[in-house]
PDB file of N, CA and C in Angstrom:
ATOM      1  N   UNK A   1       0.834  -1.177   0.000  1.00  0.00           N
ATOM      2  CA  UNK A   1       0.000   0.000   0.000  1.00  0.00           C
ATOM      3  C   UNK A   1       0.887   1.250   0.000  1.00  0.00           C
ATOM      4  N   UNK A   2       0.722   2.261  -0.894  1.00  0.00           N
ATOM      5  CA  UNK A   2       0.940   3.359  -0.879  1.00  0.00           C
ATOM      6  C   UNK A   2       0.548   4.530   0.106  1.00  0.00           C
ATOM      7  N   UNK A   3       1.698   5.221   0.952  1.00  0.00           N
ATOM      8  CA  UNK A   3       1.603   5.622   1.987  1.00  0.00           C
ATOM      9  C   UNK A   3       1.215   7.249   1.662  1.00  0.00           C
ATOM     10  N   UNK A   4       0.603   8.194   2.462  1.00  0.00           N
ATOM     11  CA  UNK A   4       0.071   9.346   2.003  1.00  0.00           C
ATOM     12  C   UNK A   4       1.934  10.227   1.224  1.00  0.00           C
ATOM     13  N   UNK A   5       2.799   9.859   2.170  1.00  0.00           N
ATOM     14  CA  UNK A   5       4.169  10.459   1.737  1.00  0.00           C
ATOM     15  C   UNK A   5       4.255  10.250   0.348  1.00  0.00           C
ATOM     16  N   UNK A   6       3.947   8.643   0.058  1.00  0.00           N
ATOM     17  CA  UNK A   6       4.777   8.535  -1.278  1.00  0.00           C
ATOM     18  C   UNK A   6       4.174   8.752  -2.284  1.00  0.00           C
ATOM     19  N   UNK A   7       3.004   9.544  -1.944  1.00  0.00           N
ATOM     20  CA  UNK A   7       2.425   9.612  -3.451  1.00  0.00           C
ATOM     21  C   UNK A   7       2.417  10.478  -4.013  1.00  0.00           C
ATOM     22  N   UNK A   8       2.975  11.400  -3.902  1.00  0.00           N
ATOM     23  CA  UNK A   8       3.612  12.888  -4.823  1.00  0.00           C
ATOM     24  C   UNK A   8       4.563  13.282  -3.972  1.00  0.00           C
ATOM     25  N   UNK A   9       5.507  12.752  -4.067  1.00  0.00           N
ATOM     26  CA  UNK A   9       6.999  13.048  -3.068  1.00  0.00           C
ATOM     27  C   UNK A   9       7.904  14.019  -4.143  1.00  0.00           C
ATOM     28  N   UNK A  10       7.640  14.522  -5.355  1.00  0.00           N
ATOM     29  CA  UNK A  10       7.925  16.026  -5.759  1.00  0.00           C
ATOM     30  C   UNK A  10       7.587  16.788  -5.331  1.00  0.00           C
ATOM     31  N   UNK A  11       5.562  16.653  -5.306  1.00  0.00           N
ATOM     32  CA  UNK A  11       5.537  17.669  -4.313  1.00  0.00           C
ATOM     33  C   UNK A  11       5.994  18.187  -3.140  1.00  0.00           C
ATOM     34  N   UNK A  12       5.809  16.990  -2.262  1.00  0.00           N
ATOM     35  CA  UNK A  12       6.202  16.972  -0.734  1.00  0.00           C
ATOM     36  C   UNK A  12       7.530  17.712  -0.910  1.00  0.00           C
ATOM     37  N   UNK A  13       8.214  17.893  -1.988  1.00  0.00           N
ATOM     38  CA  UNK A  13       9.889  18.236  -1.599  1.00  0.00           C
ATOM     39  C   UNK A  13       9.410  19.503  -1.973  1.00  0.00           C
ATOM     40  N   UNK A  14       8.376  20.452  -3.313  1.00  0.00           N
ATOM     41  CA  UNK A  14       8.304  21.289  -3.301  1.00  0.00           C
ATOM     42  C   UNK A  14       7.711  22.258  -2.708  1.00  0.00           C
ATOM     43  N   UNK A  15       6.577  21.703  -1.772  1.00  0.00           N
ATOM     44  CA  UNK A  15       6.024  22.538  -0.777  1.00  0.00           C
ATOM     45  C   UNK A  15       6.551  22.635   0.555  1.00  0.00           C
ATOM     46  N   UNK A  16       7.218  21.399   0.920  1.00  0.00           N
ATOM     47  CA  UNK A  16       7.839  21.358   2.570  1.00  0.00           C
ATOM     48  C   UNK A  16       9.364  22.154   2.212  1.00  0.00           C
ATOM     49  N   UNK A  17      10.227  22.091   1.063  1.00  0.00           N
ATOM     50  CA  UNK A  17      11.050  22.812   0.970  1.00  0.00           C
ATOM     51  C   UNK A  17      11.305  24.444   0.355  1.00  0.00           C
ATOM     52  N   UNK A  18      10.319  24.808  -0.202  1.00  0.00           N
ATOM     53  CA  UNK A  18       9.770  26.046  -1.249  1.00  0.00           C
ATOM     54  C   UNK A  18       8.811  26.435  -0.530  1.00  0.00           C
ATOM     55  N   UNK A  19       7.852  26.240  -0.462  1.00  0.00           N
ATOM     56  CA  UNK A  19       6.715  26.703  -0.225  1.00  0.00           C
ATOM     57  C   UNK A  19       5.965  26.824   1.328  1.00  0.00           C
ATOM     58  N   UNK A  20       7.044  26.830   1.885  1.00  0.00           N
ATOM     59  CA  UNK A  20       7.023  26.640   3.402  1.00  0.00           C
ATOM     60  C   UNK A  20       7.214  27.539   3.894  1.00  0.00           C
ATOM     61  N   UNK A  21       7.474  27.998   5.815  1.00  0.00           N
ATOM     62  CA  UNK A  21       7.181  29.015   6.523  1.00  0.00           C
ATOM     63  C   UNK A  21       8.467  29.945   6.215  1.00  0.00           C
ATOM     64  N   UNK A  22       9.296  29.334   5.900  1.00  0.00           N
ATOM     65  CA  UNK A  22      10.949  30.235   5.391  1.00  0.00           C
ATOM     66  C   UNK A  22      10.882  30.473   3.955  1.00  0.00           C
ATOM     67  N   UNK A  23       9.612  30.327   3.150  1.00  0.00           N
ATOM     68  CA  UNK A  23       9.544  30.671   1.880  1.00  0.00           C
ATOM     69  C   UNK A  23      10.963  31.928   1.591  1.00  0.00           C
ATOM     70  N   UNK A  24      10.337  32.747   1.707  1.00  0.00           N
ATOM     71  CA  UNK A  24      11.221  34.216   1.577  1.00  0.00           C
ATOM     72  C   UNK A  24      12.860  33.826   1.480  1.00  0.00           C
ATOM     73  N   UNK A  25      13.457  32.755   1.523  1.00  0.00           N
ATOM     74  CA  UNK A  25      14.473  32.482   1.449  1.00  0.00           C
ATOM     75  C   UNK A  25      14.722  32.149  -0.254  1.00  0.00           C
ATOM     76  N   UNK A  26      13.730  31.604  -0.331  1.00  0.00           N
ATOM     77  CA  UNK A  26      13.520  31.137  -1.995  1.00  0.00           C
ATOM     78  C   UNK A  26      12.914  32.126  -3.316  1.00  0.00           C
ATOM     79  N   UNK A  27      12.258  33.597  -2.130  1.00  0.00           N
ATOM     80  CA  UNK A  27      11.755  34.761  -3.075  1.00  0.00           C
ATOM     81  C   UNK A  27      10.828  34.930  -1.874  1.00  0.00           C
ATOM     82  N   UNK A  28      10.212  36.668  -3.189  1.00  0.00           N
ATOM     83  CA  UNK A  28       9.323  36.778  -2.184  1.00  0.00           C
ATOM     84  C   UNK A  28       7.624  36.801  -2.854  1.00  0.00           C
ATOM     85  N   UNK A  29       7.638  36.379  -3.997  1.00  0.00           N
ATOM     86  CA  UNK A  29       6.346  36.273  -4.929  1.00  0.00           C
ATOM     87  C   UNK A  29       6.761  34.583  -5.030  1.00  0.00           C
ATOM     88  N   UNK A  30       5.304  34.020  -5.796  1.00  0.00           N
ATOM     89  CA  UNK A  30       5.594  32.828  -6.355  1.00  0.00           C
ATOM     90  C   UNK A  30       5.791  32.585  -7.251  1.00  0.00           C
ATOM     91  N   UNK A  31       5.977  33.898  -8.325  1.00  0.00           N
ATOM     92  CA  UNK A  31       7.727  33.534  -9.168  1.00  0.00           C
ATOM     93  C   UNK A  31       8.727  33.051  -8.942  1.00  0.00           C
ATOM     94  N   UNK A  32       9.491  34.000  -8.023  1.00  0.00           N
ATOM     95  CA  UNK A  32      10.281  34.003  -7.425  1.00  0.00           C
ATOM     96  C   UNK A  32      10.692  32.429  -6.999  1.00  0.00           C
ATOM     97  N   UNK A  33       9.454  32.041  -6.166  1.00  0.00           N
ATOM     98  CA  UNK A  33       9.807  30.404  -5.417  1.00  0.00           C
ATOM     99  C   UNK A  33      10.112  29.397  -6.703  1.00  0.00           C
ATOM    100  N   UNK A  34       9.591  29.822  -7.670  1.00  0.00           N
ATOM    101  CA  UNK A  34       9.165  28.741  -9.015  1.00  0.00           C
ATOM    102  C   UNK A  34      10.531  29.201  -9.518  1.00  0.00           C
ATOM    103  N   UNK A  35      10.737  30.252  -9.815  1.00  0.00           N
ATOM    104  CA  UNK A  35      12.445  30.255 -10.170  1.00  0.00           C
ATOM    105  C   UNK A  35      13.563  29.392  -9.682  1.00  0.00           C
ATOM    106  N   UNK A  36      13.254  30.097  -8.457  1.00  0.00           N
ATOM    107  CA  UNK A  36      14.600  29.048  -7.610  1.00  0.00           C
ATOM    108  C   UNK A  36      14.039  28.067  -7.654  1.00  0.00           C
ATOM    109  N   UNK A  37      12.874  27.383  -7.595  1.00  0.00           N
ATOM    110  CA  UNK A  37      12.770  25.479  -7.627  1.00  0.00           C
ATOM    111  C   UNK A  37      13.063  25.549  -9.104  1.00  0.00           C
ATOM    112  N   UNK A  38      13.189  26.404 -10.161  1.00  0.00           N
ATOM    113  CA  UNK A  38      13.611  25.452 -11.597  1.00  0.00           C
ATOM    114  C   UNK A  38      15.071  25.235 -11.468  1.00  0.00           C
ATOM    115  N   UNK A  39      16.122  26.318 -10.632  1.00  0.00           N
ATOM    116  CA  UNK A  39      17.324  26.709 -10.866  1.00  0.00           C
ATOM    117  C   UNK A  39      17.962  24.846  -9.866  1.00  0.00           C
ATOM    118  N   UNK A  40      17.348  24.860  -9.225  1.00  0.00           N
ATOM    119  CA  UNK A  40      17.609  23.667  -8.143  1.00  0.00           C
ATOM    120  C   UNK A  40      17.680  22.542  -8.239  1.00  0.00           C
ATOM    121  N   UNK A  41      16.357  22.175  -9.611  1.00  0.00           N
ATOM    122  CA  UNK A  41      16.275  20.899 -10.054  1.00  0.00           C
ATOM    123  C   UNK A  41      16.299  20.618 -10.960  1.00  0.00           C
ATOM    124  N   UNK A  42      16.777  19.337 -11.464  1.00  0.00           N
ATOM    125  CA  UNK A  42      16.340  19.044 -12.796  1.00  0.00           C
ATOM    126  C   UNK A  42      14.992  19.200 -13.479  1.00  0.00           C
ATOM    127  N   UNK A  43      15.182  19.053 -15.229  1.00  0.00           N
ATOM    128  CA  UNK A  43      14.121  19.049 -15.686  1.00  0.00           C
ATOM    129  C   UNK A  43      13.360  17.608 -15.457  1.00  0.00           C
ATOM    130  N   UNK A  44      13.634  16.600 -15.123  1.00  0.00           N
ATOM    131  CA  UNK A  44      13.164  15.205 -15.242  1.00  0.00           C
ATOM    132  C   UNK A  44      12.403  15.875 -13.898  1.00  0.00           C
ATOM    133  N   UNK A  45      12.758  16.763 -12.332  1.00  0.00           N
ATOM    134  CA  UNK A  45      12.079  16.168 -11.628  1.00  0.00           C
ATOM    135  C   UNK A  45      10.680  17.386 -11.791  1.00  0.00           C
ATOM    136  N   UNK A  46      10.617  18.692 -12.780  1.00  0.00           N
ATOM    137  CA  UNK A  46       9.877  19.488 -12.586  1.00  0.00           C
ATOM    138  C   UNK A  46       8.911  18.884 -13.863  1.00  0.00           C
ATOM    139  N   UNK A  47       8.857  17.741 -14.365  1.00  0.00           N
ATOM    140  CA  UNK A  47       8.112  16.747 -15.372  1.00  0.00           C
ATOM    141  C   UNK A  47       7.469  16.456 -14.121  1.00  0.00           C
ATOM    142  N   UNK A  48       8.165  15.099 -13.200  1.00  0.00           N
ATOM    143  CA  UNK A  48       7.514  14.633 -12.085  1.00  0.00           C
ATOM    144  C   UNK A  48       6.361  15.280 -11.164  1.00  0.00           C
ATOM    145  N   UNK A  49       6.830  16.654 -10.984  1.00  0.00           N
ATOM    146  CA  UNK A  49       6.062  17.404 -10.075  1.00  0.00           C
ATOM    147  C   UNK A  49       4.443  18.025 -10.787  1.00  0.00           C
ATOM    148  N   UNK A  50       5.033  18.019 -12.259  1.00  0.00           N
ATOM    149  CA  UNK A  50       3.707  18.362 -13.015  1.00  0.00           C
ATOM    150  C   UNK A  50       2.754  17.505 -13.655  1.00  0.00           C
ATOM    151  N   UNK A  51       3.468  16.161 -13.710  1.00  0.00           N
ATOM    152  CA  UNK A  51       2.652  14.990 -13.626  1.00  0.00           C
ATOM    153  C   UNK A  51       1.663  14.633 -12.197  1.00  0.00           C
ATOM    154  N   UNK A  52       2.203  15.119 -10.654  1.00  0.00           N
ATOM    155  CA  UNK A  52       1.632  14.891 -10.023  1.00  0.00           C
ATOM    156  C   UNK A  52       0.625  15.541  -9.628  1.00  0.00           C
ATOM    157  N   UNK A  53       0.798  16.705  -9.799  1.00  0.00           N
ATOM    158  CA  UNK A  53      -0.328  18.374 -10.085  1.00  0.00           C
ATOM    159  C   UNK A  53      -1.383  17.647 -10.622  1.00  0.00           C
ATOM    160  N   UNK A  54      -1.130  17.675 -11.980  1.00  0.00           N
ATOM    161  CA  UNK A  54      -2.021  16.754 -13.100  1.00  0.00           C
ATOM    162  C   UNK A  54      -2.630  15.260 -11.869  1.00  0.00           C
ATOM    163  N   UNK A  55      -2.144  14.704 -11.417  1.00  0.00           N
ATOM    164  CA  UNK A  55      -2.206  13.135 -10.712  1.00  0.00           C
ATOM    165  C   UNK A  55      -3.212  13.607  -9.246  1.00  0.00           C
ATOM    166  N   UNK A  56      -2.584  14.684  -8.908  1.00  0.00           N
ATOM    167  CA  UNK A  56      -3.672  15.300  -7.488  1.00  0.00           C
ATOM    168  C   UNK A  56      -4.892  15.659  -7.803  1.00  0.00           C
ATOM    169  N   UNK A  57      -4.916  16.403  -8.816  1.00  0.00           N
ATOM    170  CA  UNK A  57      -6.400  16.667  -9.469  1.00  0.00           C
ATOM    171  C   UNK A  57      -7.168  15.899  -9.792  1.00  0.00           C
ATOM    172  N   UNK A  58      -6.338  14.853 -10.637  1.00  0.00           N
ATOM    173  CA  UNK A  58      -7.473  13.903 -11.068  1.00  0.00           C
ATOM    174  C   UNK A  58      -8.457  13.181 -10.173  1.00  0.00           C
ATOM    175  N   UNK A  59      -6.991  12.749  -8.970  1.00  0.00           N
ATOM    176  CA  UNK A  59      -7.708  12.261  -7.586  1.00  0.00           C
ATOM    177  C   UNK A  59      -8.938  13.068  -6.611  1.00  0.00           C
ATOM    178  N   UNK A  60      -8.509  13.988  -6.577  1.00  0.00           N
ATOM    179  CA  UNK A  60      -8.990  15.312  -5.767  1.00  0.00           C
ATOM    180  C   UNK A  60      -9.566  16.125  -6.428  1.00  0.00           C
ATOM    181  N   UNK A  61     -10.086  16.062  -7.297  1.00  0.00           N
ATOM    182  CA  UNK A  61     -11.008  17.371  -7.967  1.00  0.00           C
ATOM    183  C   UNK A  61     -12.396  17.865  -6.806  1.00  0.00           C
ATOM    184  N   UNK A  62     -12.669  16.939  -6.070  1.00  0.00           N
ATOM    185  CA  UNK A  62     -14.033  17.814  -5.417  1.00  0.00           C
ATOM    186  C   UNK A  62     -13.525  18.074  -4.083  1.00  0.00           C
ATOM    187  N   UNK A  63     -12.433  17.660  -3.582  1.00  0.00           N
ATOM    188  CA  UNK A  63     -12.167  17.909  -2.602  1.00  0.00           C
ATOM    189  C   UNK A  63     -10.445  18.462  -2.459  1.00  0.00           C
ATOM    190  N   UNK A  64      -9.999  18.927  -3.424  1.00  0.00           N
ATOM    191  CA  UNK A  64      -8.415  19.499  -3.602  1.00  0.00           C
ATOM    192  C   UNK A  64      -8.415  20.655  -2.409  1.00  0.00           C
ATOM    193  N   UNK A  65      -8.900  21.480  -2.095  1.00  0.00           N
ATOM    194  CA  UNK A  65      -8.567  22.209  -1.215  1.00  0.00           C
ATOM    195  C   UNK A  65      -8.553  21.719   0.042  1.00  0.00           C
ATOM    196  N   UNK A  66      -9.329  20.818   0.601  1.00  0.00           N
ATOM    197  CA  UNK A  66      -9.046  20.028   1.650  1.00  0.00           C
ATOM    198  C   UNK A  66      -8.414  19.368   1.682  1.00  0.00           C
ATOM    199  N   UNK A  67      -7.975  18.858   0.447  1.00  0.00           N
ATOM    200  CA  UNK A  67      -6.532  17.426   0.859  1.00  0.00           C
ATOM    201  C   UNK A  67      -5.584  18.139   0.620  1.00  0.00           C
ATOM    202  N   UNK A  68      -5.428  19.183  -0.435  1.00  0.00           N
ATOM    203  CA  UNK A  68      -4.401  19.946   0.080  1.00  0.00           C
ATOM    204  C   UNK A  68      -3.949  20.487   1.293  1.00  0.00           C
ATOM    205  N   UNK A  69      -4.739  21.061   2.053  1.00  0.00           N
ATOM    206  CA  UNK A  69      -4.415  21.607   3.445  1.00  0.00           C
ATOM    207  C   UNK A  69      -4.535  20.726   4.262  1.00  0.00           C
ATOM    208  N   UNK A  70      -4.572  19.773   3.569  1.00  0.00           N
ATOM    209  CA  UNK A  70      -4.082  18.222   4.782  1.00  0.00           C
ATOM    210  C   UNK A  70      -2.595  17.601   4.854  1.00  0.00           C
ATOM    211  N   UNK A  71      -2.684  17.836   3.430  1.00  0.00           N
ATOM    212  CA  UNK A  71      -0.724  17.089   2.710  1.00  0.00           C
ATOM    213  C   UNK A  71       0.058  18.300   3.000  1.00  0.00           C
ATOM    214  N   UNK A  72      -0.605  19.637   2.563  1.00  0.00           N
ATOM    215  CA  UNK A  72       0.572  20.708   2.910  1.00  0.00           C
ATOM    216  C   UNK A  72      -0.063  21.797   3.624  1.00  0.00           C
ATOM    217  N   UNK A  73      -0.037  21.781   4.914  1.00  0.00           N
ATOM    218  CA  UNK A  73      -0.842  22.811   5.210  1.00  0.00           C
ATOM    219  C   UNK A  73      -0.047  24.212   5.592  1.00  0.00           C
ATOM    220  N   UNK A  74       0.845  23.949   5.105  1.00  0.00           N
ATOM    221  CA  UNK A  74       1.844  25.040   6.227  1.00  0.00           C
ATOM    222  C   UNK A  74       2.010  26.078   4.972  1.00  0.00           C
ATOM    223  N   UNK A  75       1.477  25.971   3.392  1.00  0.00           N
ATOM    224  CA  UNK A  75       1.057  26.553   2.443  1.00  0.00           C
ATOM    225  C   UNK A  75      -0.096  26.852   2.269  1.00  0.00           C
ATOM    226  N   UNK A  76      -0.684  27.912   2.310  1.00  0.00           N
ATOM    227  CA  UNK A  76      -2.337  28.166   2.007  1.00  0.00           C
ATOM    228  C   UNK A  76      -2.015  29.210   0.395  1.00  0.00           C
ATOM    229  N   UNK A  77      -2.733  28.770  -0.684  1.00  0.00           N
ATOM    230  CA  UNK A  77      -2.844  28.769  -2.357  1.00  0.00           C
ATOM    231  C   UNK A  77      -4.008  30.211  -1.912  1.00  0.00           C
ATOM    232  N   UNK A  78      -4.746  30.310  -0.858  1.00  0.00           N
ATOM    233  CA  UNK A  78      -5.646  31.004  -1.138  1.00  0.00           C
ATOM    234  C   UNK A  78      -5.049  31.903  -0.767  1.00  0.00           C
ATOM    235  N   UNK A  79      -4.047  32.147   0.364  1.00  0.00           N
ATOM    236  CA  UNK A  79      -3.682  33.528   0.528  1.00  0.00           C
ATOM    237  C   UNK A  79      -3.067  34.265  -0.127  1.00  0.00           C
ATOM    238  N   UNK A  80      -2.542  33.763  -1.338  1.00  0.00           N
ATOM    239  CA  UNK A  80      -2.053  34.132  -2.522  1.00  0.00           C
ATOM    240  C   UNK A  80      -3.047  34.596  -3.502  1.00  0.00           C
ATOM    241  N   UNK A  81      -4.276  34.468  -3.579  1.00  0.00           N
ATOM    242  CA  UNK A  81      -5.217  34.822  -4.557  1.00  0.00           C
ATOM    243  C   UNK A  81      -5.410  33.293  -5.480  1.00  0.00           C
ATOM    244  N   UNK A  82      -5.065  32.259  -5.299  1.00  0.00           N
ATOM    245  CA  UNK A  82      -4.926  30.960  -5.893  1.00  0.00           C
ATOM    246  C   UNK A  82      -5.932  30.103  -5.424  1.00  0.00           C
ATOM    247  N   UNK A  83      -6.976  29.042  -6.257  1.00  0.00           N
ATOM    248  CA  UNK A  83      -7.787  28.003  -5.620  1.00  0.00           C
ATOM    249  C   UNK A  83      -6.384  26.919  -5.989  1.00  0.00           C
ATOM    250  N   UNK A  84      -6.697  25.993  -5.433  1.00  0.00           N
ATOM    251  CA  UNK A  84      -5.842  24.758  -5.686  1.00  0.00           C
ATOM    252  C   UNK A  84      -5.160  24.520  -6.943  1.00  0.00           C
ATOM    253  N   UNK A  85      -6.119  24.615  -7.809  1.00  0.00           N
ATOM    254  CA  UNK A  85      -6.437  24.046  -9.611  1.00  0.00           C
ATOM    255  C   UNK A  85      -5.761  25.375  -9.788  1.00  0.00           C
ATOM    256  N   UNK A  86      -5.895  26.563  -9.454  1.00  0.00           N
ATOM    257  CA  UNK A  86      -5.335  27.623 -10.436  1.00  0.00           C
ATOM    258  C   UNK A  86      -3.842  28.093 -10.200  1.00  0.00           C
ATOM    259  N   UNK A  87      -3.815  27.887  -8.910  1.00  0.00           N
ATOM    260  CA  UNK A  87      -1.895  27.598  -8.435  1.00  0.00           C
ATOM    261  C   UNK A  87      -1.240  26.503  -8.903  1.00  0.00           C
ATOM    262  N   UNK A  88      -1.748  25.162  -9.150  1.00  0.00           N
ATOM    263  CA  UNK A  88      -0.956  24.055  -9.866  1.00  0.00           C
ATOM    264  C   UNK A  88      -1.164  24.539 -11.087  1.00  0.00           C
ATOM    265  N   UNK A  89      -2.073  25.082 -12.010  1.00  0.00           N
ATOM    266  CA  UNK A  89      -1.986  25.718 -13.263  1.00  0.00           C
ATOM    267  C   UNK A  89      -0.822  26.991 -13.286  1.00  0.00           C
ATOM    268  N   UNK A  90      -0.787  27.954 -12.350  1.00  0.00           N
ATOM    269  CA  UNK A  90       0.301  28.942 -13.042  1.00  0.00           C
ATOM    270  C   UNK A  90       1.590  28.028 -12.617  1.00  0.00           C
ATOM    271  N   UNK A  91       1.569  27.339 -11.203  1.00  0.00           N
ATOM    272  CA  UNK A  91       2.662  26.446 -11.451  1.00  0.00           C
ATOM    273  C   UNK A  91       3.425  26.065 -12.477  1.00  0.00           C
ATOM    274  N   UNK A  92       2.518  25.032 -12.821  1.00  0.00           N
ATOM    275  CA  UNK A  92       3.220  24.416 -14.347  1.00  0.00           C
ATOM    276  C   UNK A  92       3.499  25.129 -15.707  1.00  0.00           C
ATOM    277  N   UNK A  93       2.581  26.018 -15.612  1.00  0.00           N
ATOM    278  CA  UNK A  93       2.377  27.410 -16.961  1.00  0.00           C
ATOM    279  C   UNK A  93       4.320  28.010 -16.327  1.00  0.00           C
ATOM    280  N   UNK A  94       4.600  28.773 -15.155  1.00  0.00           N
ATOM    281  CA  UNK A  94       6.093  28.709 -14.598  1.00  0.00           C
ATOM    282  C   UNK A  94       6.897  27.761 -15.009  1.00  0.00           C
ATOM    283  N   UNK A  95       7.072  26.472 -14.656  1.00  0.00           N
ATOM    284  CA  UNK A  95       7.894  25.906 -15.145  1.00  0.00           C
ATOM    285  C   UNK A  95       7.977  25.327 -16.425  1.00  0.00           C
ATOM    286  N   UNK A  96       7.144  25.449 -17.301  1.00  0.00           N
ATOM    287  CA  UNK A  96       7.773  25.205 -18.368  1.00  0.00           C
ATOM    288  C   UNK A  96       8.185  25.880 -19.303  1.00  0.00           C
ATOM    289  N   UNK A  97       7.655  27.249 -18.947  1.00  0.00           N
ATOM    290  CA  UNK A  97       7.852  28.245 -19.999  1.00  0.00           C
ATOM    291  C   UNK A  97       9.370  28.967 -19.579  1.00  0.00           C
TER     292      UNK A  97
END
């Protein structure tokens, strides 16, 4: 059985390490954070992370804001002006462009 950790462990590295209470170390917009996570990682793992975006949604579409603030809560998408779906969208729209 697949444990809540292992099932988007890109994410887990990009929100518990980026997107966390020391954000501001990484920027201070979420450009900024999306910059430094492209400068940091490979391209294979910012594929991974947008496959799982894509992989959370599919799972979570009626309930993404709650399982989000369950898996990462120490990030809130809304205080940014972001629902779930529209922060993993400029997300990925960031890293690939």
């Amino acid at each position: 059985m697949t444990t809540m950790k292992e099932q988007y462990p890109e994410l887990d590295q990009l929100f518990w390490a980026y997107f966390n209470e020391d954000f501001d170390l990484s920027g201070d917009t979420i450009e900024e954070i999306a910059a430094c996570y492209r400068r940091d990682v490979d391209v294979d793992r910012i594929v991974r992370a947008c496959a799982e975006m894509n992989r959370f949604m599919d799972h979570h579409a009626s309930n993404a804001e709650a399982e989000f603030a369950r898996r990462w809560g120490s990030f809130d998408p809304k205080l940014w002006g972001y629902t779930v779906a529209s922060f993993f969208d400029e997300l990925k729209r960031m890293f690939t462009n």
